[in-house]
PDB file of N, CA and C in Angstrom:
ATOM      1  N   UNK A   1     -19.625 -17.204  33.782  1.00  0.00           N
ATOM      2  CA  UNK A   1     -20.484 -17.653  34.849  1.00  0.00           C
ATOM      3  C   UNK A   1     -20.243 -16.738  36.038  1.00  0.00           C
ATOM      4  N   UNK A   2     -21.290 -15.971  36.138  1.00  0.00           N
ATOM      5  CA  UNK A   2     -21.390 -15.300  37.311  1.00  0.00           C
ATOM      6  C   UNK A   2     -21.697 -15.519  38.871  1.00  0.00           C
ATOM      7  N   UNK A   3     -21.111 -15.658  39.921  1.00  0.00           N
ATOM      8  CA  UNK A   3     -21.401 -16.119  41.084  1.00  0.00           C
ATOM      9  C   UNK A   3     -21.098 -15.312  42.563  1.00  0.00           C
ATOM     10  N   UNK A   4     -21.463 -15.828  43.262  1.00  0.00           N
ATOM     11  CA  UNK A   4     -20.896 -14.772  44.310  1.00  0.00           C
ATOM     12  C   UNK A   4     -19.647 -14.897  44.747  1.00  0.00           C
ATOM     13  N   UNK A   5     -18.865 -15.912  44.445  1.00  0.00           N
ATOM     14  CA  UNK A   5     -17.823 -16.045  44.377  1.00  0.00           C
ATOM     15  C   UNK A   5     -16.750 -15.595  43.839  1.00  0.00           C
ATOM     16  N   UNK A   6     -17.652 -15.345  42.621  1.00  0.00           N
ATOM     17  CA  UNK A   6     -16.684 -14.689  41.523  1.00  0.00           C
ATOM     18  C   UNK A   6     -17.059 -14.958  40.099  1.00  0.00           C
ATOM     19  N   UNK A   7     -16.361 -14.398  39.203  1.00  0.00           N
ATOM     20  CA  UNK A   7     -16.506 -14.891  37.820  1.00  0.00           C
ATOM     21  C   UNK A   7     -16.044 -15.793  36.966  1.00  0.00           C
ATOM     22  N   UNK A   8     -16.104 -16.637  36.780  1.00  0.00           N
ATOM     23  CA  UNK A   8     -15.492 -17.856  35.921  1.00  0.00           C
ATOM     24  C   UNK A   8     -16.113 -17.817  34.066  1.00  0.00           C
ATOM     25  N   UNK A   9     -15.268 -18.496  33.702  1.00  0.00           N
ATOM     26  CA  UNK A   9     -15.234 -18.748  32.353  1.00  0.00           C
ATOM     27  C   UNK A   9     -15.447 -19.912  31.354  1.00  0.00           C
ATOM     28  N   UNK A  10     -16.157 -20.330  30.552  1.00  0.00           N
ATOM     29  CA  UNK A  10     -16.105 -21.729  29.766  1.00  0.00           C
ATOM     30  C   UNK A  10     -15.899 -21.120  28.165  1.00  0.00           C
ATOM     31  N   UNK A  11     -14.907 -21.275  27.791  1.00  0.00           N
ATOM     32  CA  UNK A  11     -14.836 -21.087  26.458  1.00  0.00           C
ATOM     33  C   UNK A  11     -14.227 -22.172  25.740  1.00  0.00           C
ATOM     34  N   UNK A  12     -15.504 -22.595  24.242  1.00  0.00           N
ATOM     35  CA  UNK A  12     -15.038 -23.259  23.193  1.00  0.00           C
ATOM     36  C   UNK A  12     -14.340 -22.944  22.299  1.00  0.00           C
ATOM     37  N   UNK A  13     -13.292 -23.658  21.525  1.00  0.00           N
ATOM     38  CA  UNK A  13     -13.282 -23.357  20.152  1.00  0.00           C
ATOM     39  C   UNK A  13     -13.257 -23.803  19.179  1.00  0.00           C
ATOM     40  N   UNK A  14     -13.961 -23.031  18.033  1.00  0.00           N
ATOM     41  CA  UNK A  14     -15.416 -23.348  17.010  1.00  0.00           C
ATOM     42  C   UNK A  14     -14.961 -22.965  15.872  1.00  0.00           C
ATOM     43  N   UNK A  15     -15.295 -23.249  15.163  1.00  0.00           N
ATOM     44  CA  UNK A  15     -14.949 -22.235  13.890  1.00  0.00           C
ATOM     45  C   UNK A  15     -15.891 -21.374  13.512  1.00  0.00           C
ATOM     46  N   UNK A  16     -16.027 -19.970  13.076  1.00  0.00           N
ATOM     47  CA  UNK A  16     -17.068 -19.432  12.548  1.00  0.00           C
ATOM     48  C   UNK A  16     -17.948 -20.175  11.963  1.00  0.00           C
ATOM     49  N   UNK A  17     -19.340 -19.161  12.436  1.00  0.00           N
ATOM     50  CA  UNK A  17     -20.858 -19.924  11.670  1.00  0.00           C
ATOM     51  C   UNK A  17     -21.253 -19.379  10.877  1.00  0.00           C
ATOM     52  N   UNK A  18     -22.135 -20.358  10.260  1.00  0.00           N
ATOM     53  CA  UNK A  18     -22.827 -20.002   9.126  1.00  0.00           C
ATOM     54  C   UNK A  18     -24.175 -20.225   9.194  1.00  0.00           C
ATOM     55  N   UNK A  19     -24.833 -19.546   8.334  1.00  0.00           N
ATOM     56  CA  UNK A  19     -26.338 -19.650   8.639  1.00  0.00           C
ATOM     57  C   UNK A  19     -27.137 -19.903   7.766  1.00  0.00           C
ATOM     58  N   UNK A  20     -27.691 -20.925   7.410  1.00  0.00           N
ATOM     59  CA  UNK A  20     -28.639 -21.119   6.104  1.00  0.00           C
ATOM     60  C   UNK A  20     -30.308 -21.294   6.327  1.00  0.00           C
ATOM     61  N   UNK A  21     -30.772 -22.347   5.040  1.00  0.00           N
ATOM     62  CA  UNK A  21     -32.322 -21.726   5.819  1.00  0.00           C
ATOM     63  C   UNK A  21     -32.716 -22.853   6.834  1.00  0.00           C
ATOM     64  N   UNK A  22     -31.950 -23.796   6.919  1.00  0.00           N
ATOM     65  CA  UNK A  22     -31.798 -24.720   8.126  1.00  0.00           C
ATOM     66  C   UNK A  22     -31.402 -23.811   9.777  1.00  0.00           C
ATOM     67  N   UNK A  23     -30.505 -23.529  10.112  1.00  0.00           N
ATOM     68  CA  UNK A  23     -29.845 -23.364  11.427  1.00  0.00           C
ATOM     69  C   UNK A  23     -28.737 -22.795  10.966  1.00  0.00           C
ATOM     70  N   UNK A  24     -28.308 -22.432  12.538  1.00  0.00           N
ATOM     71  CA  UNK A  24     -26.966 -21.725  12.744  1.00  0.00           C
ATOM     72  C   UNK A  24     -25.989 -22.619  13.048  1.00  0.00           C
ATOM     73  N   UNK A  25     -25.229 -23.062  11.852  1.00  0.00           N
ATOM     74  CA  UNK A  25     -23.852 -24.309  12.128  1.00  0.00           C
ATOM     75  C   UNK A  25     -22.557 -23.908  12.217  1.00  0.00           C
ATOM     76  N   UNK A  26     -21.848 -24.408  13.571  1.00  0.00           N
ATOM     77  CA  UNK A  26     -20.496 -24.494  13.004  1.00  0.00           C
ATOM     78  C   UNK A  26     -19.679 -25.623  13.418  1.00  0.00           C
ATOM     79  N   UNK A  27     -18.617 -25.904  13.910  1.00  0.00           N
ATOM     80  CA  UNK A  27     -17.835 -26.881  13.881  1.00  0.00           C
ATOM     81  C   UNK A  27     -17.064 -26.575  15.332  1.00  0.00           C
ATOM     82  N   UNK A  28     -17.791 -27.624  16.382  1.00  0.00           N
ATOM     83  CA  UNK A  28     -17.105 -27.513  17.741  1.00  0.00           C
ATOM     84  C   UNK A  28     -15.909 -28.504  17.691  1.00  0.00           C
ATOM     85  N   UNK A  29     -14.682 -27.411  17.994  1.00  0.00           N
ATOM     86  CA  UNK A  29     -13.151 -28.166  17.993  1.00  0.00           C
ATOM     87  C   UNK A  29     -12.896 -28.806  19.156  1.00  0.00           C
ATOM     88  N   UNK A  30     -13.710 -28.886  20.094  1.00  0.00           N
ATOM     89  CA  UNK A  30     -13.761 -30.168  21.158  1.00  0.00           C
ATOM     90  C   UNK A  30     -12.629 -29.194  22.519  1.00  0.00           C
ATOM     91  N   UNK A  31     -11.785 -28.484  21.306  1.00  0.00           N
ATOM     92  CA  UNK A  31     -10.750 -27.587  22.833  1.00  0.00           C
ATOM     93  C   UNK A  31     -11.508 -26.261  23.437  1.00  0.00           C
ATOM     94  N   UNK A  32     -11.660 -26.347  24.833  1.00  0.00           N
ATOM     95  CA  UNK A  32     -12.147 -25.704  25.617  1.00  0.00           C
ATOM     96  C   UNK A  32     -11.015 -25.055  26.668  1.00  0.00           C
ATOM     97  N   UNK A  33     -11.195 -23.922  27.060  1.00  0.00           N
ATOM     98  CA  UNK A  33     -10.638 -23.166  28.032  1.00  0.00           C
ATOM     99  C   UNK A  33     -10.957 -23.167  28.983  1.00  0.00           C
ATOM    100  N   UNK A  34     -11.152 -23.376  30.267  1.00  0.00           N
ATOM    101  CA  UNK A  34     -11.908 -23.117  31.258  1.00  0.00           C
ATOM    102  C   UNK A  34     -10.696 -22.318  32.485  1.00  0.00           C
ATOM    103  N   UNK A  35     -11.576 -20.900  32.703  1.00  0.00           N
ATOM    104  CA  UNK A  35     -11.124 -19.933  33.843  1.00  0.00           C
ATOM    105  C   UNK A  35     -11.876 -20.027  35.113  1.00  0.00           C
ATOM    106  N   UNK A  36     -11.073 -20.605  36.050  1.00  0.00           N
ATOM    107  CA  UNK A  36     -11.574 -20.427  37.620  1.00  0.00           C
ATOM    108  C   UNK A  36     -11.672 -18.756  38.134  1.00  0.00           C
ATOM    109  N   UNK A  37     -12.297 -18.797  38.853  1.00  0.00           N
ATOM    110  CA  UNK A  37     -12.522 -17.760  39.550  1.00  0.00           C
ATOM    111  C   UNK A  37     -11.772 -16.966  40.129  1.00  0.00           C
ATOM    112  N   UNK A  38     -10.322 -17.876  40.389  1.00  0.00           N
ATOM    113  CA  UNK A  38      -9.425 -16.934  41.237  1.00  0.00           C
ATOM    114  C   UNK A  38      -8.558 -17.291  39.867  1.00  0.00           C
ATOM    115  N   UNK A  39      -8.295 -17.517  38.516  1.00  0.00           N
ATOM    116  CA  UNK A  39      -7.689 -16.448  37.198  1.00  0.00           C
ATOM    117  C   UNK A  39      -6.524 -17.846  36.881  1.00  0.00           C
ATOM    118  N   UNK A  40      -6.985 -19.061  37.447  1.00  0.00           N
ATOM    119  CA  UNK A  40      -6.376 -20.065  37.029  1.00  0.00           C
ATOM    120  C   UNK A  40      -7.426 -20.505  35.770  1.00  0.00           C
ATOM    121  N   UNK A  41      -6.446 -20.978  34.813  1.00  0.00           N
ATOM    122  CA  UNK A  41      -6.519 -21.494  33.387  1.00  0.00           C
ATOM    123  C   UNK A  41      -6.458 -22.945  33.222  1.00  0.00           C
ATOM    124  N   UNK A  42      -7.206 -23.728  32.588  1.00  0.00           N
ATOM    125  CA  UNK A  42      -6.980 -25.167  32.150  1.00  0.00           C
ATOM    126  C   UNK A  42      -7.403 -25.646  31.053  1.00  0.00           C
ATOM    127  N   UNK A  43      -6.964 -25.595  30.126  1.00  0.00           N
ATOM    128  CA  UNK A  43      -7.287 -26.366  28.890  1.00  0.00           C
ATOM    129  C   UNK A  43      -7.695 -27.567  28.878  1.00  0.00           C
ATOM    130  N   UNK A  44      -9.080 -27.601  28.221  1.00  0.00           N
ATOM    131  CA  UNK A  44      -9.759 -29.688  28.665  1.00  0.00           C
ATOM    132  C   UNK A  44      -9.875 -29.456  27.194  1.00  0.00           C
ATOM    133  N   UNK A  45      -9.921 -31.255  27.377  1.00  0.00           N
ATOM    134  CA  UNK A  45     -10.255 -31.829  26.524  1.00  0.00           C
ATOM    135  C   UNK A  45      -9.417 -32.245  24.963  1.00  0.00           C
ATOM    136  N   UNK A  46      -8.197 -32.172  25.441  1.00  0.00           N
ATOM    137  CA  UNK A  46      -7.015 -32.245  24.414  1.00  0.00           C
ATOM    138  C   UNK A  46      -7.112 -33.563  23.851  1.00  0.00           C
ATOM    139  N   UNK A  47      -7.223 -34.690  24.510  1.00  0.00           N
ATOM    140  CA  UNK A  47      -7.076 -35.832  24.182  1.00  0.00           C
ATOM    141  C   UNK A  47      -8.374 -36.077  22.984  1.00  0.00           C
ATOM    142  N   UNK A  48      -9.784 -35.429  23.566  1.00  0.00           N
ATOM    143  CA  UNK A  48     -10.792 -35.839  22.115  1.00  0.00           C
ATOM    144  C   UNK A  48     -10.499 -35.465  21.349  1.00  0.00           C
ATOM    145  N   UNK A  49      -9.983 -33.472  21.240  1.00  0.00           N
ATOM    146  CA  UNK A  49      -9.474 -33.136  20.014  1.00  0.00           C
ATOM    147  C   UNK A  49      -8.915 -33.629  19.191  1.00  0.00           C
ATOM    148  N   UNK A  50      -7.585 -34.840  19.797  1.00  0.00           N
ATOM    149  CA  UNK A  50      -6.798 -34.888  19.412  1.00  0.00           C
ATOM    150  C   UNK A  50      -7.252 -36.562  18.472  1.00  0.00           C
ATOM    151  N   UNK A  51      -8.144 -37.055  18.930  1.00  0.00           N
ATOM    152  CA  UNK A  51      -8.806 -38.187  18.692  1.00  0.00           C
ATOM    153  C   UNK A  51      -9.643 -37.993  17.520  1.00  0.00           C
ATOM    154  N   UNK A  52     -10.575 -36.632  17.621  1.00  0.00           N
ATOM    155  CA  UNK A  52     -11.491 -36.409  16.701  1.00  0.00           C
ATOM    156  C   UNK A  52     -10.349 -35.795  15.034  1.00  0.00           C
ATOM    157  N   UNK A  53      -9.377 -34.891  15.388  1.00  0.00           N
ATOM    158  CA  UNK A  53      -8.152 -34.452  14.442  1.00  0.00           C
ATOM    159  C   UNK A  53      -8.171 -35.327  13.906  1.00  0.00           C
ATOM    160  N   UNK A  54      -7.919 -36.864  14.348  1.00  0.00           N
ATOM    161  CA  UNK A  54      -7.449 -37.647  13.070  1.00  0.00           C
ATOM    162  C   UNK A  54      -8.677 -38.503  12.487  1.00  0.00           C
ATOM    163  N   UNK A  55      -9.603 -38.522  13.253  1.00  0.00           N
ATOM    164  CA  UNK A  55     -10.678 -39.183  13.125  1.00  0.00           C
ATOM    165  C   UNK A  55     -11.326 -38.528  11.931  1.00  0.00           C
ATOM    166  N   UNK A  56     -11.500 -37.092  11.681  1.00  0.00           N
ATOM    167  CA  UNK A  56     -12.261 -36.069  10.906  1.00  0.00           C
ATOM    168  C   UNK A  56     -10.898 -35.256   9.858  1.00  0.00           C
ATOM    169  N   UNK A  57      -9.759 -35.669  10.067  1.00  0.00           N
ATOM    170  CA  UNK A  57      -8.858 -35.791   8.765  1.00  0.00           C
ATOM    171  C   UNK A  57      -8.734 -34.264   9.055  1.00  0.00           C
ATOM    172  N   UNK A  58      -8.812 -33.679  10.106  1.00  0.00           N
ATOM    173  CA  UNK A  58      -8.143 -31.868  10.099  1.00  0.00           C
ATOM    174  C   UNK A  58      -6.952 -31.869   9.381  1.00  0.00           C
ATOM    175  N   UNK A  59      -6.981 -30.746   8.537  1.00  0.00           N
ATOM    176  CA  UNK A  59      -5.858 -30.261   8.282  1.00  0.00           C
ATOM    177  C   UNK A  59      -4.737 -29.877   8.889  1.00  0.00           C
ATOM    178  N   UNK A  60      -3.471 -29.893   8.614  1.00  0.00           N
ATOM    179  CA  UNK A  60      -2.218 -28.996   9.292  1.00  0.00           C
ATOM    180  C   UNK A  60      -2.613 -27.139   9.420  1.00  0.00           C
ATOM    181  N   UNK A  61      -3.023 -27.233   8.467  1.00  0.00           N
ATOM    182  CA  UNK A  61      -3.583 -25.519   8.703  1.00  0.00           C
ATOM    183  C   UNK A  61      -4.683 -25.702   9.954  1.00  0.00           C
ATOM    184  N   UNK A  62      -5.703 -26.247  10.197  1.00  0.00           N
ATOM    185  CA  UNK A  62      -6.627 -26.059  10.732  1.00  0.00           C
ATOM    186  C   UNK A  62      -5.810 -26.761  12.539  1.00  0.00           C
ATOM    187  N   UNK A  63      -5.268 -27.334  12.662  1.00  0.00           N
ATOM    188  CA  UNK A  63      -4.677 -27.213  13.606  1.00  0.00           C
ATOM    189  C   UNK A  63      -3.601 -26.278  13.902  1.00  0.00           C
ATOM    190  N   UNK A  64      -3.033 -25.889  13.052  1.00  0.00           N
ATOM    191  CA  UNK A  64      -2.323 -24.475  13.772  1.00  0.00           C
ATOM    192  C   UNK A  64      -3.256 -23.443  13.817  1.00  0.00           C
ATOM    193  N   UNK A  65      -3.762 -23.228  13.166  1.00  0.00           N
ATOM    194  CA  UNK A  65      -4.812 -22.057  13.392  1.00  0.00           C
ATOM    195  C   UNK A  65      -5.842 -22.294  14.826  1.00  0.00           C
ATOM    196  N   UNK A  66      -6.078 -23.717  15.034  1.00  0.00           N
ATOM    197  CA  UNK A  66      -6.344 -24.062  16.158  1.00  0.00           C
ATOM    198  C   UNK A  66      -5.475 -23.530  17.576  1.00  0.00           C
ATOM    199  N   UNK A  67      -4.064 -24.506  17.430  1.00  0.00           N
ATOM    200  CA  UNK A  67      -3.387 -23.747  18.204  1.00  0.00           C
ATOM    201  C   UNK A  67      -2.837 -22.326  18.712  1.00  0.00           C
ATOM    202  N   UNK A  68      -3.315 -21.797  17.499  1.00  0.00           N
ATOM    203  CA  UNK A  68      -2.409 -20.267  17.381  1.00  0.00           C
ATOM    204  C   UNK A  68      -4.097 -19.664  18.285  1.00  0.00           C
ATOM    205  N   UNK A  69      -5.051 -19.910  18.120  1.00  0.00           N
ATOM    206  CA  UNK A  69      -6.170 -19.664  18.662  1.00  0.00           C
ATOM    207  C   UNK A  69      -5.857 -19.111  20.596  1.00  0.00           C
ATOM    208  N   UNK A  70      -5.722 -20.708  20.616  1.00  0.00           N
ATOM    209  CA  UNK A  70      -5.692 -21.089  21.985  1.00  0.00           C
ATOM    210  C   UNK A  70      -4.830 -19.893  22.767  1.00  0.00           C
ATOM    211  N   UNK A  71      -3.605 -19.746  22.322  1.00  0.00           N
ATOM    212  CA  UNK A  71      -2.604 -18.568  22.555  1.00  0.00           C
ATOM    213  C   UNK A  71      -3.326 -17.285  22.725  1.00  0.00           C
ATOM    214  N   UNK A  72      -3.688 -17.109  21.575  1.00  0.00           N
ATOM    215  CA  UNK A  72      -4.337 -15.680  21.433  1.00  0.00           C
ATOM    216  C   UNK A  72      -5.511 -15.424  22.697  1.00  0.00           C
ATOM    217  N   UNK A  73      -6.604 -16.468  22.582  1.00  0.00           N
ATOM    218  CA  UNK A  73      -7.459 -16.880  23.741  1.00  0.00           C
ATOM    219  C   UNK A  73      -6.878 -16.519  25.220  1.00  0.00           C
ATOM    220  N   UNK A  74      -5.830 -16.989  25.720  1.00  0.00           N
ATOM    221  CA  UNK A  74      -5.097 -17.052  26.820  1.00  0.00           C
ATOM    222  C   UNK A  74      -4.476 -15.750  26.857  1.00  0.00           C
ATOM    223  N   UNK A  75      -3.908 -14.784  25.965  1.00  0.00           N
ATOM    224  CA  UNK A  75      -3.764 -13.366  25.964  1.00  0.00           C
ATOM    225  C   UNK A  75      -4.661 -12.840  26.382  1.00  0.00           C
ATOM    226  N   UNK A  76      -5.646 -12.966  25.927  1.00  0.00           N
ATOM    227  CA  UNK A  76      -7.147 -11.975  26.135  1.00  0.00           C
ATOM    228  C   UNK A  76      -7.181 -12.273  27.471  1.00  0.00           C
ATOM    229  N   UNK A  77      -7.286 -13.233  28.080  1.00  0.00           N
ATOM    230  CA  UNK A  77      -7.590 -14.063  29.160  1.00  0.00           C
ATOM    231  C   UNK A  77      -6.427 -12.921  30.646  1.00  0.00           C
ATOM    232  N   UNK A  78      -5.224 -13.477  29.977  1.00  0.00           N
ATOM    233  CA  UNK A  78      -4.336 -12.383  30.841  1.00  0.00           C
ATOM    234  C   UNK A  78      -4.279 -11.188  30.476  1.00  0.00           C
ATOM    235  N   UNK A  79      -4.353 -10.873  29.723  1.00  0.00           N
ATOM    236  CA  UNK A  79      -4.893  -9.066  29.552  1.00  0.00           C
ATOM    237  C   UNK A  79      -5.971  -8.672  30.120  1.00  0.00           C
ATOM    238  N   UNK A  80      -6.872  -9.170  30.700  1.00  0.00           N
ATOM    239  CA  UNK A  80      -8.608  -8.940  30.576  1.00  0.00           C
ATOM    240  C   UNK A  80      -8.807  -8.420  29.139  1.00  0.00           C
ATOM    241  N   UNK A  81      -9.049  -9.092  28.527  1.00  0.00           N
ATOM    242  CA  UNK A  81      -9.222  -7.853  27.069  1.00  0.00           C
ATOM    243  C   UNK A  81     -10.747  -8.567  26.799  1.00  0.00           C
ATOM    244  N   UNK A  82     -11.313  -7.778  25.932  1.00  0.00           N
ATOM    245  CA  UNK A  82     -12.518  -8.045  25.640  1.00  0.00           C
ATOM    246  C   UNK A  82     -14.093  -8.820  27.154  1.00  0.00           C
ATOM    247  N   UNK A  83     -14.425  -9.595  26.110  1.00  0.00           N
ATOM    248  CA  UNK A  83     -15.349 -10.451  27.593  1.00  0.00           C
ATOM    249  C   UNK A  83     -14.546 -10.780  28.612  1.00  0.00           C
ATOM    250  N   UNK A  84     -13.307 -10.803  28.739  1.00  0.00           N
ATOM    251  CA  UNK A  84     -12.682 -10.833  29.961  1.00  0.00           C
ATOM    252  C   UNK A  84     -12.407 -10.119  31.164  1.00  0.00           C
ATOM    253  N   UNK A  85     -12.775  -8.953  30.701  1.00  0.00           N
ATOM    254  CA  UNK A  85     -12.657  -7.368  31.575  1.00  0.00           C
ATOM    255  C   UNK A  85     -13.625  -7.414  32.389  1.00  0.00           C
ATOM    256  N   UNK A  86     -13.431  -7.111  33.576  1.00  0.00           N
ATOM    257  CA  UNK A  86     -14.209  -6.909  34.921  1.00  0.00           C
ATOM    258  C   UNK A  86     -15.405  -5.652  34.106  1.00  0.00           C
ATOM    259  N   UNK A  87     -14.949  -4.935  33.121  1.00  0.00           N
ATOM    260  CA  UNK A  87     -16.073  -3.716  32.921  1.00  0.00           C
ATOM    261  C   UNK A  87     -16.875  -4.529  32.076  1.00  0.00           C
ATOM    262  N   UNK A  88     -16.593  -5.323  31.356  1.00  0.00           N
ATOM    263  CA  UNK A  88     -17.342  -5.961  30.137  1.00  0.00           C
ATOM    264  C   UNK A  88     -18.080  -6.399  30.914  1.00  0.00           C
ATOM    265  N   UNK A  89     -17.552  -7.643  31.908  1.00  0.00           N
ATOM    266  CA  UNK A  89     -18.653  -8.437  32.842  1.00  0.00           C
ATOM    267  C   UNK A  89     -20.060  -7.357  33.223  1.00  0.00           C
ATOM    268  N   UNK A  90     -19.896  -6.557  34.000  1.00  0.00           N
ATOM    269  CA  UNK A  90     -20.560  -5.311  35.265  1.00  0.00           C
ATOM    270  C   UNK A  90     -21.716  -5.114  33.751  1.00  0.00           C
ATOM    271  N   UNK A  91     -20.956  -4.257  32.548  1.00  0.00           N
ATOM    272  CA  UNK A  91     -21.905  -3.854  31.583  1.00  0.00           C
ATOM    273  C   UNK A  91     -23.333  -5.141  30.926  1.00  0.00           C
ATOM    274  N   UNK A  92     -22.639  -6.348  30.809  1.00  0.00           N
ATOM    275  CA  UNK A  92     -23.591  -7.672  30.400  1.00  0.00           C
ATOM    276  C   UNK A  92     -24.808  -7.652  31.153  1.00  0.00           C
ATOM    277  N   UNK A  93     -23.782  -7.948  32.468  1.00  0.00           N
ATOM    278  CA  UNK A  93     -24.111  -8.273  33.462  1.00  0.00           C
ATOM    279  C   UNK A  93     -25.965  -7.522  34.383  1.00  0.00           C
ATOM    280  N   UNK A  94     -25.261  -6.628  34.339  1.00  0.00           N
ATOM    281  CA  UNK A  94     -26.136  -5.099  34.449  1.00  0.00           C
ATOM    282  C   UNK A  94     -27.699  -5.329  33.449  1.00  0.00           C
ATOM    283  N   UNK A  95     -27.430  -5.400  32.121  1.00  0.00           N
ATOM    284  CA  UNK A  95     -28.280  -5.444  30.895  1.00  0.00           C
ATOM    285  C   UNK A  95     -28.827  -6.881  31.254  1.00  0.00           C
ATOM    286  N   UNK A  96     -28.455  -7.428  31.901  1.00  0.00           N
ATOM    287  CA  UNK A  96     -29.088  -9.196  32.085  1.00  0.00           C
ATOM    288  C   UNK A  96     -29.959  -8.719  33.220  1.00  0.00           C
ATOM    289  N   UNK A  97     -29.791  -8.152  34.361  1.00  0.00           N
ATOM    290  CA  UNK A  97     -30.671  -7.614  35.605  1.00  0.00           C
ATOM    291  C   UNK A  97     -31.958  -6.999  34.722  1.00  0.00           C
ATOM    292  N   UNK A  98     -31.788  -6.208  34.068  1.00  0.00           N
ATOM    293  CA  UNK A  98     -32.534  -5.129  33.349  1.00  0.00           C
ATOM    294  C   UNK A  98     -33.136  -5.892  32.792  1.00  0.00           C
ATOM    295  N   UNK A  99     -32.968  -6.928  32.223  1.00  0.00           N
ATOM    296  CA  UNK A  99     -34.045  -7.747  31.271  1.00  0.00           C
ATOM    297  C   UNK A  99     -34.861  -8.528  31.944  1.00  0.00           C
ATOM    298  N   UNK A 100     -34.242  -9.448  32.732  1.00  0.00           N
ATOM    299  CA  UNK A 100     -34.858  -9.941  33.566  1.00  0.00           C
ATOM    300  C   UNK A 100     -36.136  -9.614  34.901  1.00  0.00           C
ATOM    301  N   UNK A 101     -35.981  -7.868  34.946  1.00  0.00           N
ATOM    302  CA  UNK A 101     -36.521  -7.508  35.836  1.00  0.00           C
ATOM    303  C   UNK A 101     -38.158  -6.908  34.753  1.00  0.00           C
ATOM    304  N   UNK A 102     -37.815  -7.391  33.804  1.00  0.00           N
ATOM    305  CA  UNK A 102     -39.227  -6.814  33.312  1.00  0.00           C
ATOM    306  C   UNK A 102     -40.181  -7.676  33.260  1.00  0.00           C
TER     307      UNK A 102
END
């Protein structure tokens, strides 16, 4: 989320999709990341996850792989790596002006 303030972040996590001749499905894990603008981090929504986990019978694999996620997520996050990079933003960002202006 781009603002004049600054840039902020909402990230889910999903499991890879799939695509059939219905739609594009995948499986929202209810844990979300959310980055403030000034590079503070908060993880929401632990408690549904954690509600829906037993509710929907997740696996032990699928929650560590969950967790091990979240980690990795939060690297990128403090690295700038990927969509996190001030250049990544400017480049999107840029190509979103450009589209919009036609």
């Amino acid at each position: 989320m781009i603002r004049d303030s600054g840039v902020s972040y909402y990230c889910n996590l999903a499991s890879p999709y799939v695509m059939d001749e219905e739609a594009l499905k995948y499986i929202d894990y209810d844990l979300d990341v959310k980055v403030f603008e000034n590079h503070e981090k908060k993880l929401l929504d632990v408690d549904e996850y954690e509600s829906h986990k037993k509710e929907m019978h997740y696996s032990a694999d699928i929650d560590y792989i969950l967790k091990e996620s979240v980690k990795i997520l939060v690297d990128w996050i403090n690295n700038e790596k990927g969509p996190f990079s001030e250049s990544y933003v400017n480049i999107w960002y840029k190509r979103y002006l450009e589209l919009k202006s036609r």
